[in-house]
ModelCIF file with pLDDT and N, C-alpha, C, O atoms, coordinates in Angstrom:
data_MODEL
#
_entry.id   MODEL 
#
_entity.id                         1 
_entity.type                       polymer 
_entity.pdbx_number_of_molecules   1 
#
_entity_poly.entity_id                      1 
_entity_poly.type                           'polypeptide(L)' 
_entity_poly.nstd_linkage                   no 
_entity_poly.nstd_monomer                   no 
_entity_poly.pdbx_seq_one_letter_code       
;(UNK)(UNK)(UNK)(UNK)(UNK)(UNK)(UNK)(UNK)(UNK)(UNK)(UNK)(UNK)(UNK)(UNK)(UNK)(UNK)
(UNK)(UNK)(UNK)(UNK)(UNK)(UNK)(UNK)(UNK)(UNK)(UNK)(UNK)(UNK)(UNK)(UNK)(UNK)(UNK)
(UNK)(UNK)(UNK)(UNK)(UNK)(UNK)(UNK)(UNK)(UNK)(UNK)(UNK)(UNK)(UNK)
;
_entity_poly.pdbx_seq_one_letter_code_can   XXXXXXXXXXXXXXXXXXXXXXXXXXXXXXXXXXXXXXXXXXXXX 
_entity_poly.pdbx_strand_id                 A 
#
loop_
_entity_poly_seq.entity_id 
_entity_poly_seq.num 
_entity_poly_seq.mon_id 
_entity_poly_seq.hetero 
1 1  UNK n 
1 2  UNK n 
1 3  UNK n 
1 4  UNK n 
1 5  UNK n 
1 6  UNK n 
1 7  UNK n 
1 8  UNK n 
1 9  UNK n 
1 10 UNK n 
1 11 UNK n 
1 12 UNK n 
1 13 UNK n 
1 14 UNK n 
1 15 UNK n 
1 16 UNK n 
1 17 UNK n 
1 18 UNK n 
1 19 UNK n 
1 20 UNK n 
1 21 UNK n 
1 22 UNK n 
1 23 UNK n 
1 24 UNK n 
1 25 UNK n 
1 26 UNK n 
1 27 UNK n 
1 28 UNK n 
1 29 UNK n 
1 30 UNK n 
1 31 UNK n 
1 32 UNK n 
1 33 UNK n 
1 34 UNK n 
1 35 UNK n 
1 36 UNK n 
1 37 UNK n 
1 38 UNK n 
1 39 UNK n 
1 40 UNK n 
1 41 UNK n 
1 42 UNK n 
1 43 UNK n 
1 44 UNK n 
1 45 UNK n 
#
_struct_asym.id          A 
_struct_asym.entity_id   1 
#
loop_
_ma_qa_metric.id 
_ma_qa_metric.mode 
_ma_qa_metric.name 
_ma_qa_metric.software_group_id 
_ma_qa_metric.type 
1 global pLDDT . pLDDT 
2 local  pLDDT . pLDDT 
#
_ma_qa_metric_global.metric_id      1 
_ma_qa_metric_global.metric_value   91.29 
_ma_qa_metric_global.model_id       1 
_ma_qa_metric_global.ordinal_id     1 
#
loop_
_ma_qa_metric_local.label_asym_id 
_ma_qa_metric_local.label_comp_id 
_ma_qa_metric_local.label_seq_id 
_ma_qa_metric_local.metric_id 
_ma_qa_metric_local.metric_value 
_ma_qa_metric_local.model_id 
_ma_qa_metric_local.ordinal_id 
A UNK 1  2 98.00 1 1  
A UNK 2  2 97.00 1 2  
A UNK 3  2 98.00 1 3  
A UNK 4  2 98.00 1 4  
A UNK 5  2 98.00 1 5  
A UNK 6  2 97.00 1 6  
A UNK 7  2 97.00 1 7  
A UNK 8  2 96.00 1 8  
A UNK 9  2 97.00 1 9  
A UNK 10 2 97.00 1 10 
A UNK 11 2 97.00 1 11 
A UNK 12 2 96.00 1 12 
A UNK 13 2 95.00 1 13 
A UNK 14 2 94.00 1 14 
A UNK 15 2 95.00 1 15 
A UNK 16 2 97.00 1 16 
A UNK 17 2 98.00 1 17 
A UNK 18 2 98.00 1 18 
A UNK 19 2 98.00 1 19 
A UNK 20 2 98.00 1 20 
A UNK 21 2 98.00 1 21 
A UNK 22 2 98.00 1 22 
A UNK 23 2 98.00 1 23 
A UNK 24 2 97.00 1 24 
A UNK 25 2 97.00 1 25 
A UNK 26 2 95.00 1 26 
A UNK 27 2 91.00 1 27 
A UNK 28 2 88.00 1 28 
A UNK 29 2 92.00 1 29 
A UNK 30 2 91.00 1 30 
A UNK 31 2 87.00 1 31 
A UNK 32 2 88.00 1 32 
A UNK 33 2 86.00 1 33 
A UNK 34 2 83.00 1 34 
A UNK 35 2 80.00 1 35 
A UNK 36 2 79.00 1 36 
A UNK 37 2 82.00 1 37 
A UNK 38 2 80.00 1 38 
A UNK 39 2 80.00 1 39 
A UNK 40 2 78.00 1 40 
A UNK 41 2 78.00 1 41 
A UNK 42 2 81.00 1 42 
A UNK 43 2 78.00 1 43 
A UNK 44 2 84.00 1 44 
A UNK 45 2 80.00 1 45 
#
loop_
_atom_site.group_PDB 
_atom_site.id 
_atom_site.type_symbol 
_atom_site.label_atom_id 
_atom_site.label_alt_id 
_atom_site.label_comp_id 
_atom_site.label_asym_id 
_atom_site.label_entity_id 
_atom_site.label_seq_id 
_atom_site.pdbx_PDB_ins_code 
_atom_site.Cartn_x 
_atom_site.Cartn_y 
_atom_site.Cartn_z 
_atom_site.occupancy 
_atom_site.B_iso_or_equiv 
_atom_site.pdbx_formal_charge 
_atom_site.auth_seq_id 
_atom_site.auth_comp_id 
_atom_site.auth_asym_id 
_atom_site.auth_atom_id 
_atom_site.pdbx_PDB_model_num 
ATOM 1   N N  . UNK A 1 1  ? 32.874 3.955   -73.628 1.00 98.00 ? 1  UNK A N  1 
ATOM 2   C CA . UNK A 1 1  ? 32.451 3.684   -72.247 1.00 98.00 ? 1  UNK A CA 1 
ATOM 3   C C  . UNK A 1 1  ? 33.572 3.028   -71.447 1.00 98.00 ? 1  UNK A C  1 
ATOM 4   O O  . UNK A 1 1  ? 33.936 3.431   -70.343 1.00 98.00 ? 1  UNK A O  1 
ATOM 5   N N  . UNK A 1 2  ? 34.195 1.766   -72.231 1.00 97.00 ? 2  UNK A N  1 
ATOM 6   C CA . UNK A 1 2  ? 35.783 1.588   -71.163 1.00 97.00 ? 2  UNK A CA 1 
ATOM 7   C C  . UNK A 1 2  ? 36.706 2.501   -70.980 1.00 97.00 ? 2  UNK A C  1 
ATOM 8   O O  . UNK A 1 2  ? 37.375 2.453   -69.949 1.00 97.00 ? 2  UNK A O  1 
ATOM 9   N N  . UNK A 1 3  ? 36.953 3.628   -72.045 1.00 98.00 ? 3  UNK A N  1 
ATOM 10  C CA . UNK A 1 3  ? 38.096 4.740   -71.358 1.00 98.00 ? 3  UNK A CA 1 
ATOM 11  C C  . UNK A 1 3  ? 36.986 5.636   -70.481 1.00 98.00 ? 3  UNK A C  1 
ATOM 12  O O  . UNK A 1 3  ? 37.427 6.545   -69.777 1.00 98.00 ? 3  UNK A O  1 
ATOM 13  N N  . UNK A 1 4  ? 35.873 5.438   -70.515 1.00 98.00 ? 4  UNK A N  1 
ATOM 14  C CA . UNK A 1 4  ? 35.405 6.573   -69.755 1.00 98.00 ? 4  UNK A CA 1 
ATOM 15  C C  . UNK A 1 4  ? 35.222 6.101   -68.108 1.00 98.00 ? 4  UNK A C  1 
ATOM 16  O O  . UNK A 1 4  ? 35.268 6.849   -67.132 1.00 98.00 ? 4  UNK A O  1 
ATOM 17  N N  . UNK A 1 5  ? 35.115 5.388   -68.115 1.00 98.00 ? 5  UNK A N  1 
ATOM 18  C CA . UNK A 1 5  ? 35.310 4.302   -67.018 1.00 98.00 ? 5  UNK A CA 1 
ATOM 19  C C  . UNK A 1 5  ? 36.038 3.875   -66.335 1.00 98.00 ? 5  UNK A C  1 
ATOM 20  O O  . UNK A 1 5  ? 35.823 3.432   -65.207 1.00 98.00 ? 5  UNK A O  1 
ATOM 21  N N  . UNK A 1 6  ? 37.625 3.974   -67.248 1.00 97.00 ? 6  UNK A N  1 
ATOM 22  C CA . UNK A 1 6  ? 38.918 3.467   -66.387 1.00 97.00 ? 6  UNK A CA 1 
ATOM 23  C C  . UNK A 1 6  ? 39.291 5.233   -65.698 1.00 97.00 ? 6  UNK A C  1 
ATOM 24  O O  . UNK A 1 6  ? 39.763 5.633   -64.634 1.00 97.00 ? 6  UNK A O  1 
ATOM 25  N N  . UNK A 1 7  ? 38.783 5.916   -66.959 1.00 97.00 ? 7  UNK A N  1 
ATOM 26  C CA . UNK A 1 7  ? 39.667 7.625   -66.368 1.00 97.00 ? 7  UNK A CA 1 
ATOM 27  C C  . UNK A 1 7  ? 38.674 7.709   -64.735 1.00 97.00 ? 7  UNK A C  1 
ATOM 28  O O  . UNK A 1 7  ? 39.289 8.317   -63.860 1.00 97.00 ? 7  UNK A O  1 
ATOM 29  N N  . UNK A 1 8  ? 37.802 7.376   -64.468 1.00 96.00 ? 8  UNK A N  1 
ATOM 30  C CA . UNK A 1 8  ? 36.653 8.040   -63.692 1.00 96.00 ? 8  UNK A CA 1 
ATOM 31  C C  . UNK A 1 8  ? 37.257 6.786   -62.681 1.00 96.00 ? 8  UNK A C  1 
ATOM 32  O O  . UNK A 1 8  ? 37.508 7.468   -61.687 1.00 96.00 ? 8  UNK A O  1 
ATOM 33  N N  . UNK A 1 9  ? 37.643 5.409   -62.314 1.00 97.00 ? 9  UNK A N  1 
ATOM 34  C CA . UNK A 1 9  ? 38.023 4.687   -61.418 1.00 97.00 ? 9  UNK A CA 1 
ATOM 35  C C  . UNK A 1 9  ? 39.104 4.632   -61.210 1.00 97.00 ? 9  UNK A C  1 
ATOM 36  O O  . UNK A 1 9  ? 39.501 4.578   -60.046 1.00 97.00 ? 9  UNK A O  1 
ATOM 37  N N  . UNK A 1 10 ? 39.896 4.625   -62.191 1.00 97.00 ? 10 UNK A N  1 
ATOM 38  C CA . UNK A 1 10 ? 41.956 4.276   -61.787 1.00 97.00 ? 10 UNK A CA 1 
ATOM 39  C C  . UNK A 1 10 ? 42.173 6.142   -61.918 1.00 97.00 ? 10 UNK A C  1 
ATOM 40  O O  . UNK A 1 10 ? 43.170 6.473   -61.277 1.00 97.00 ? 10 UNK A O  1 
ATOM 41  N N  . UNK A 1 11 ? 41.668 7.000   -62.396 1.00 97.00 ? 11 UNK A N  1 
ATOM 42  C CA . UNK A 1 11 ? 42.291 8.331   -62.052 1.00 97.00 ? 11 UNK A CA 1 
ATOM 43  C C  . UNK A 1 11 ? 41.373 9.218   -61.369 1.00 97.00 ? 11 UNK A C  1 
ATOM 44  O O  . UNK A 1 11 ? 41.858 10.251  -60.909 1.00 97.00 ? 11 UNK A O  1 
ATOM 45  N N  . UNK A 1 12 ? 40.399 9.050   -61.252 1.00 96.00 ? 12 UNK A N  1 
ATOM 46  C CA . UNK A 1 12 ? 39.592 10.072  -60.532 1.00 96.00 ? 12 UNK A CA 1 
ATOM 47  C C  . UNK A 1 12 ? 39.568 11.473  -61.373 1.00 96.00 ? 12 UNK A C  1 
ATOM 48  O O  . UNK A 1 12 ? 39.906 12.592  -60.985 1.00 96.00 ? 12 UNK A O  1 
ATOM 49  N N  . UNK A 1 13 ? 39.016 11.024  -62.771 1.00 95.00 ? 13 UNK A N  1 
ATOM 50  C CA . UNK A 1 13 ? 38.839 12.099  -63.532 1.00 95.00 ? 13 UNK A CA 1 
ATOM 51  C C  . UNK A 1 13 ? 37.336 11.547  -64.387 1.00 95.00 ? 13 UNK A C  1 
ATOM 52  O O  . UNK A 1 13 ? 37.038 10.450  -64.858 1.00 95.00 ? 13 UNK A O  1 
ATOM 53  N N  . UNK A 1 14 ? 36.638 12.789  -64.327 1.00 94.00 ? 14 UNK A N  1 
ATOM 54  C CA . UNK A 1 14 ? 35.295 12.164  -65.007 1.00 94.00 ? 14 UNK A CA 1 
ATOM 55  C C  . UNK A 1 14 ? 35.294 12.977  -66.621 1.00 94.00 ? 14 UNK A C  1 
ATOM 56  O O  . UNK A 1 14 ? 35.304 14.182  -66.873 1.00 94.00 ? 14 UNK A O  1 
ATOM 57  N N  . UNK A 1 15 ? 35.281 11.947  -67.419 1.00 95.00 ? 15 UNK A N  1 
ATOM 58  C CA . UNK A 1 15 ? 35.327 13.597  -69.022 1.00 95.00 ? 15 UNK A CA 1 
ATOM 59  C C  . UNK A 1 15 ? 34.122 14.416  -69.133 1.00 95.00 ? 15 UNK A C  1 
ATOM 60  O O  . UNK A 1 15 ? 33.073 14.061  -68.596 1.00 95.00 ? 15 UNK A O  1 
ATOM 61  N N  . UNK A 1 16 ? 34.210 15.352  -69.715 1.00 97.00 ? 16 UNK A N  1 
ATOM 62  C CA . UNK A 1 16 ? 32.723 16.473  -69.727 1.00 97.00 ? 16 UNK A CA 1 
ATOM 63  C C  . UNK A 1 16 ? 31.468 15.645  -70.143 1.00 97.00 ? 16 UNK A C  1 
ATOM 64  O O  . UNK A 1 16 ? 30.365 15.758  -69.608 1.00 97.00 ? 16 UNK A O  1 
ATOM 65  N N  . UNK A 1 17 ? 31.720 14.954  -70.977 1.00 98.00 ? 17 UNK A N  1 
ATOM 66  C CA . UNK A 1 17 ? 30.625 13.738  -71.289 1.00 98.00 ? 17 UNK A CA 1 
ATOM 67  C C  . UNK A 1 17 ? 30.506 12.549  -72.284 1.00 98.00 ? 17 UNK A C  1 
ATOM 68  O O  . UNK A 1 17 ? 31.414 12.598  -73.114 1.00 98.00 ? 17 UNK A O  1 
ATOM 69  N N  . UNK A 1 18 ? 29.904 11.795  -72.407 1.00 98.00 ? 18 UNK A N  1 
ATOM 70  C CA . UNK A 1 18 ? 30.535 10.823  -73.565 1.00 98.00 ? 18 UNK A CA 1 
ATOM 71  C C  . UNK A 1 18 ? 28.907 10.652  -74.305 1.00 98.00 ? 18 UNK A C  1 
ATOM 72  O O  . UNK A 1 18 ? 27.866 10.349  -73.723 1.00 98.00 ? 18 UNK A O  1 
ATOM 73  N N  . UNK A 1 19 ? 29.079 10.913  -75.559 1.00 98.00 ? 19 UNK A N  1 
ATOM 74  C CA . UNK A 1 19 ? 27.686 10.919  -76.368 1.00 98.00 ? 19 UNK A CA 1 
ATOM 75  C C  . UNK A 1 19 ? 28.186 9.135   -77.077 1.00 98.00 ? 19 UNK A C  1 
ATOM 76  O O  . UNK A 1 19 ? 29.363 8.777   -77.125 1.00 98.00 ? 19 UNK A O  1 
ATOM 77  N N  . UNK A 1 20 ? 27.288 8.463   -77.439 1.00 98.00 ? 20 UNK A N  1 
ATOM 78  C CA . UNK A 1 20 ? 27.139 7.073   -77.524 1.00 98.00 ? 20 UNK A CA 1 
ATOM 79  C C  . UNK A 1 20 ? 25.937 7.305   -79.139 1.00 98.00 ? 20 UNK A C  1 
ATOM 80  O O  . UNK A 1 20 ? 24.799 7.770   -79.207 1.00 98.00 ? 20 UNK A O  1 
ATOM 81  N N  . UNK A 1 21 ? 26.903 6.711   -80.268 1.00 98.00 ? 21 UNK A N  1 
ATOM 82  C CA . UNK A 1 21 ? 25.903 7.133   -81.876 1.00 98.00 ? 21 UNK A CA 1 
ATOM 83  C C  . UNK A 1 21 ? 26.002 5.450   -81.664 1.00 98.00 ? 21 UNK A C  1 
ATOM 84  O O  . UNK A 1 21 ? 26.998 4.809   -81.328 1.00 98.00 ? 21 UNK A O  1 
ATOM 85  N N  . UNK A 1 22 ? 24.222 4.794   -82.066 1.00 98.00 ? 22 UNK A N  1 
ATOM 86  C CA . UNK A 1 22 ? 24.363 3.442   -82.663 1.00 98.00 ? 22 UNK A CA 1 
ATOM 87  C C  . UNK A 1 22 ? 24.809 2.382   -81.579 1.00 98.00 ? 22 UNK A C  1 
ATOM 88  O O  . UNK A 1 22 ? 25.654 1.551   -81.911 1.00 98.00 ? 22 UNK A O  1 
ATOM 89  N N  . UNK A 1 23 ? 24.211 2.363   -80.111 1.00 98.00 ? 23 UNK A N  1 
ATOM 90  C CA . UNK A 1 23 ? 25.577 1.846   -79.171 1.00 98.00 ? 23 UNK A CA 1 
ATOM 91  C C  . UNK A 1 23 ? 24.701 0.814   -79.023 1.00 98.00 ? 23 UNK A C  1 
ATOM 92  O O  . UNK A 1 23 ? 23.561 0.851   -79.485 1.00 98.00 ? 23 UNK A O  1 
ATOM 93  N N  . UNK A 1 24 ? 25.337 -0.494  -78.154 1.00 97.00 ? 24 UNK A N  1 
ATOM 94  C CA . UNK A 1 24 ? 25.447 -1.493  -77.865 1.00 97.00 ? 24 UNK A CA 1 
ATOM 95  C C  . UNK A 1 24 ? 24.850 -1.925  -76.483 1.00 97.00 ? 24 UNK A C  1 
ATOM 96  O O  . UNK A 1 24 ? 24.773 -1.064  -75.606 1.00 97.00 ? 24 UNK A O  1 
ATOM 97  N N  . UNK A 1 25 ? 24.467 -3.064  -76.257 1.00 97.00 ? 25 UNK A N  1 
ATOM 98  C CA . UNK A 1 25 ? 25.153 -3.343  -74.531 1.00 97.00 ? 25 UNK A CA 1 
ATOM 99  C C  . UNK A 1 25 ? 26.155 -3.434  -74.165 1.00 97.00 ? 25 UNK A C  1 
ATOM 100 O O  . UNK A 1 25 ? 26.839 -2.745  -73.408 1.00 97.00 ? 25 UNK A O  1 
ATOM 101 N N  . UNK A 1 26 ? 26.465 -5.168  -75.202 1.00 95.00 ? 26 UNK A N  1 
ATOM 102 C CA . UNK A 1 26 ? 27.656 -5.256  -74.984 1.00 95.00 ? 26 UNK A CA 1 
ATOM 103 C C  . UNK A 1 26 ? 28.042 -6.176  -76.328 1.00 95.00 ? 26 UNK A C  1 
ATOM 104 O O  . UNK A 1 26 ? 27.221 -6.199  -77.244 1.00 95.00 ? 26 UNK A O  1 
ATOM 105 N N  . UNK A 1 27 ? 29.255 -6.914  -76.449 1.00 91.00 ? 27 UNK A N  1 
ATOM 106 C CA . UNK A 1 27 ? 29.612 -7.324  -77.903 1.00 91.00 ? 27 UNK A CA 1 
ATOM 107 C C  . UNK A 1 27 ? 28.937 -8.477  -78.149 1.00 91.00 ? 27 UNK A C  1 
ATOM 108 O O  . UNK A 1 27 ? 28.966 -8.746  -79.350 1.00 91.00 ? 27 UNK A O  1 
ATOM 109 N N  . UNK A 1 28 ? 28.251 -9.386  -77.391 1.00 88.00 ? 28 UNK A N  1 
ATOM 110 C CA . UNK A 1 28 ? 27.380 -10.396 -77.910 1.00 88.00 ? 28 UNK A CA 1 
ATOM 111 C C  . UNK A 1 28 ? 26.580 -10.147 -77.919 1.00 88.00 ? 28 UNK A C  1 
ATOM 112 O O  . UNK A 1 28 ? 26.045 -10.629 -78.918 1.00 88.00 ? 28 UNK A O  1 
ATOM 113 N N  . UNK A 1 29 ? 25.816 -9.483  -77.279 1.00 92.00 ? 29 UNK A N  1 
ATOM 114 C CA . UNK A 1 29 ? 24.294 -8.739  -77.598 1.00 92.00 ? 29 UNK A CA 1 
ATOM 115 C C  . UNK A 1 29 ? 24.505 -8.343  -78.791 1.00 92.00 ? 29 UNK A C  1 
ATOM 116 O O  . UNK A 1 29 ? 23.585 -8.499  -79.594 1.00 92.00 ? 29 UNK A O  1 
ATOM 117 N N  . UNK A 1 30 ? 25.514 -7.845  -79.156 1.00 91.00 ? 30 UNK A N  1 
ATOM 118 C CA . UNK A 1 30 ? 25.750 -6.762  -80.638 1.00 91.00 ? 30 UNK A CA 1 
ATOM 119 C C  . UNK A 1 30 ? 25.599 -7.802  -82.182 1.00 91.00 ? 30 UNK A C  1 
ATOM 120 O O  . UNK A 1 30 ? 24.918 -7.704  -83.202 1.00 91.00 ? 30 UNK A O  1 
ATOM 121 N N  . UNK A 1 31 ? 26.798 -8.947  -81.598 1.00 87.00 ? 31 UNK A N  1 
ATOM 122 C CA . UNK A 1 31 ? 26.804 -9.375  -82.531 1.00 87.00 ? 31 UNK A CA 1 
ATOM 123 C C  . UNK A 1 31 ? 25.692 -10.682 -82.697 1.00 87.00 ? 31 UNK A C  1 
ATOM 124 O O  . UNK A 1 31 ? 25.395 -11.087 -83.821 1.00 87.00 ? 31 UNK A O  1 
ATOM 125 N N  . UNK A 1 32 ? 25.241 -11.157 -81.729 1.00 88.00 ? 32 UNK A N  1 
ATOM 126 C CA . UNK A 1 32 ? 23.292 -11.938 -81.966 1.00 88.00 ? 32 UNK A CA 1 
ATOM 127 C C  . UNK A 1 32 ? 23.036 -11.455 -82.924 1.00 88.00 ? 32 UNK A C  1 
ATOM 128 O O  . UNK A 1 32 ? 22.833 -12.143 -83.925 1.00 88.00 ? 32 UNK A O  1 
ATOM 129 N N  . UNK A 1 33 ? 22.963 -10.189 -82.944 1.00 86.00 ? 33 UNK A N  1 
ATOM 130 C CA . UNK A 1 33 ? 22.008 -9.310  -84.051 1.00 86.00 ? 33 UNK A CA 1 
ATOM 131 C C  . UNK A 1 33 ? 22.400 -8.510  -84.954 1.00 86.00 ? 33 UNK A C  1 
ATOM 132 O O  . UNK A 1 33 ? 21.803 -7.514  -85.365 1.00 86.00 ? 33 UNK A O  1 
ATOM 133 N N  . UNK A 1 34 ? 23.527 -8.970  -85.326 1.00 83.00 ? 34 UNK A N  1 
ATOM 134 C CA . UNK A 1 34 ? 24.305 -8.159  -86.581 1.00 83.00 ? 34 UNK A CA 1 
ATOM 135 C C  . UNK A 1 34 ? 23.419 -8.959  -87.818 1.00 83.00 ? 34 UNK A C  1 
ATOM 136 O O  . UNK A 1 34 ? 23.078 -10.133 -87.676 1.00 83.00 ? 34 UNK A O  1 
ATOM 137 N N  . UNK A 1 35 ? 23.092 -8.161  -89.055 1.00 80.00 ? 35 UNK A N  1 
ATOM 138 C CA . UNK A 1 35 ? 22.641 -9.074  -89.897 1.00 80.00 ? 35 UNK A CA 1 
ATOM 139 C C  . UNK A 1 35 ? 23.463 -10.131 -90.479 1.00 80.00 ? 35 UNK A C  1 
ATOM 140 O O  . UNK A 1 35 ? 22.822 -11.006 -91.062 1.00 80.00 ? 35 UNK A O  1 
ATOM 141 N N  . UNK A 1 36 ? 24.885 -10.268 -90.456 1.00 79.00 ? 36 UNK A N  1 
ATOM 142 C CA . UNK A 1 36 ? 25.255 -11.481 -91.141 1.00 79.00 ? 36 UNK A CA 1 
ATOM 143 C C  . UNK A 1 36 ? 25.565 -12.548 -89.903 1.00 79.00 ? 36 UNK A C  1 
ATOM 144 O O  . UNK A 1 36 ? 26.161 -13.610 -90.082 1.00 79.00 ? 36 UNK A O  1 
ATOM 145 N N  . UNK A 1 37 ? 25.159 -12.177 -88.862 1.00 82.00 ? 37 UNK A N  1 
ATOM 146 C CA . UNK A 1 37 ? 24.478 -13.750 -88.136 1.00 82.00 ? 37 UNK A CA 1 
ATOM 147 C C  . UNK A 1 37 ? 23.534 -14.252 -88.832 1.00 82.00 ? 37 UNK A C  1 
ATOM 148 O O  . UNK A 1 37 ? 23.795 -15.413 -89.148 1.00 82.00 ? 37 UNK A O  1 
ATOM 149 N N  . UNK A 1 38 ? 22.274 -13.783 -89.314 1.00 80.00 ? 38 UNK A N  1 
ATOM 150 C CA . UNK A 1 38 ? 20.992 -14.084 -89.349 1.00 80.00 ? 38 UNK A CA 1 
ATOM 151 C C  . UNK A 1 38 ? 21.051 -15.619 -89.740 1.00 80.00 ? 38 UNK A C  1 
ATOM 152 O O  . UNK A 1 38 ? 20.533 -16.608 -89.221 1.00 80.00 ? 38 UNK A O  1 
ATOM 153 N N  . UNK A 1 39 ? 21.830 -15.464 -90.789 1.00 80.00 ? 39 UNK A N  1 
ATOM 154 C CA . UNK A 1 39 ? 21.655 -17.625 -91.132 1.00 80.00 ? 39 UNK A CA 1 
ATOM 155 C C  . UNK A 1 39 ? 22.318 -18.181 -90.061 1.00 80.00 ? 39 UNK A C  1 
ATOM 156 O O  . UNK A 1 39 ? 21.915 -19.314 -89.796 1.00 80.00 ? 39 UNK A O  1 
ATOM 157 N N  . UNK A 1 40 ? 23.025 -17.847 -89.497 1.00 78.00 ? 40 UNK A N  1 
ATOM 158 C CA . UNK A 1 40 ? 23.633 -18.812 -88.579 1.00 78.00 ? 40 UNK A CA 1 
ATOM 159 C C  . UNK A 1 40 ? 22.749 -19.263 -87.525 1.00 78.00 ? 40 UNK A C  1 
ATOM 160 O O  . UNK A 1 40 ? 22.632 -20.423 -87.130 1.00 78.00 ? 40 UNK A O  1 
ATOM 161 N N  . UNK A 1 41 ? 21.862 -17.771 -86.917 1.00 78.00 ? 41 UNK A N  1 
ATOM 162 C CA . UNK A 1 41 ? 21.631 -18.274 -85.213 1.00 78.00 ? 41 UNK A CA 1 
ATOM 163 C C  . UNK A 1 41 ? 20.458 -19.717 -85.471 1.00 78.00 ? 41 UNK A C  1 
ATOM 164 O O  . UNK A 1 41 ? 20.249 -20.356 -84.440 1.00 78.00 ? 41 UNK A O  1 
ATOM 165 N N  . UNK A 1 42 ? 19.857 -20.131 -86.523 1.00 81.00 ? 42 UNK A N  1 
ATOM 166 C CA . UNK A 1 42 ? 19.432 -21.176 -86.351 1.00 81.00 ? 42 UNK A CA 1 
ATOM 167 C C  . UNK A 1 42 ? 20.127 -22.624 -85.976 1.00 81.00 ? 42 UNK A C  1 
ATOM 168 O O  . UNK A 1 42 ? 19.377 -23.537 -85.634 1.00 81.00 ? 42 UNK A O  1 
ATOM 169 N N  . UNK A 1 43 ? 21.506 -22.840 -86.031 1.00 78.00 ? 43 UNK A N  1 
ATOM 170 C CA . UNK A 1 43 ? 21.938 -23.329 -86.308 1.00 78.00 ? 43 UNK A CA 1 
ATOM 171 C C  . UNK A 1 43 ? 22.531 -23.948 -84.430 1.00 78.00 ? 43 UNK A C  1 
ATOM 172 O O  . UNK A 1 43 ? 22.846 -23.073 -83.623 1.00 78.00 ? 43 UNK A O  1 
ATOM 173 N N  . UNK A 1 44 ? 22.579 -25.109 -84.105 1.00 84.00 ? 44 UNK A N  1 
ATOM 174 C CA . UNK A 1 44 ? 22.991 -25.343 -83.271 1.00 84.00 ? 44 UNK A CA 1 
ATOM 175 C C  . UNK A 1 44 ? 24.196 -25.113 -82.827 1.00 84.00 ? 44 UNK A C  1 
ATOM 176 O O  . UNK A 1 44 ? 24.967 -25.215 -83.781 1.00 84.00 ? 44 UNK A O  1 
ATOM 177 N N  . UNK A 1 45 ? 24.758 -24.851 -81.852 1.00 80.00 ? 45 UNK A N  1 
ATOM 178 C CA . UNK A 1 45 ? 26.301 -24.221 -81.632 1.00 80.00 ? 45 UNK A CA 1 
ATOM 179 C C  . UNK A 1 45 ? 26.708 -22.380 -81.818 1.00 80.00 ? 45 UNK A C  1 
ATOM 180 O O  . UNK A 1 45 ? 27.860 -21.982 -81.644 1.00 80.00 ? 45 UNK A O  1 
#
């Protein structure tokens, strides 16, 4: 989604399409919920 994004704003090129397997929002959303957080997020800090 960032190269598809920079080609389509800094070049004015859009790619045929971008398929997304397993995707995200964004990297803290991702990693909240990765399972080897799980012991941590109780944890203050």
């Amino acid at each position: 989604t960032n190269v598809a994004r920079k080609l389509q704003e800094e070049r004015g090129v859009q790619v045929d399409a971008v398929v997304l397997e397993s995707p995200y929002t964004n990297i803290r959303d991702a990693a909240a919920h990765i399972p080897i957080t799980k012991i941590y997020r109780q944890f203050p800090g």
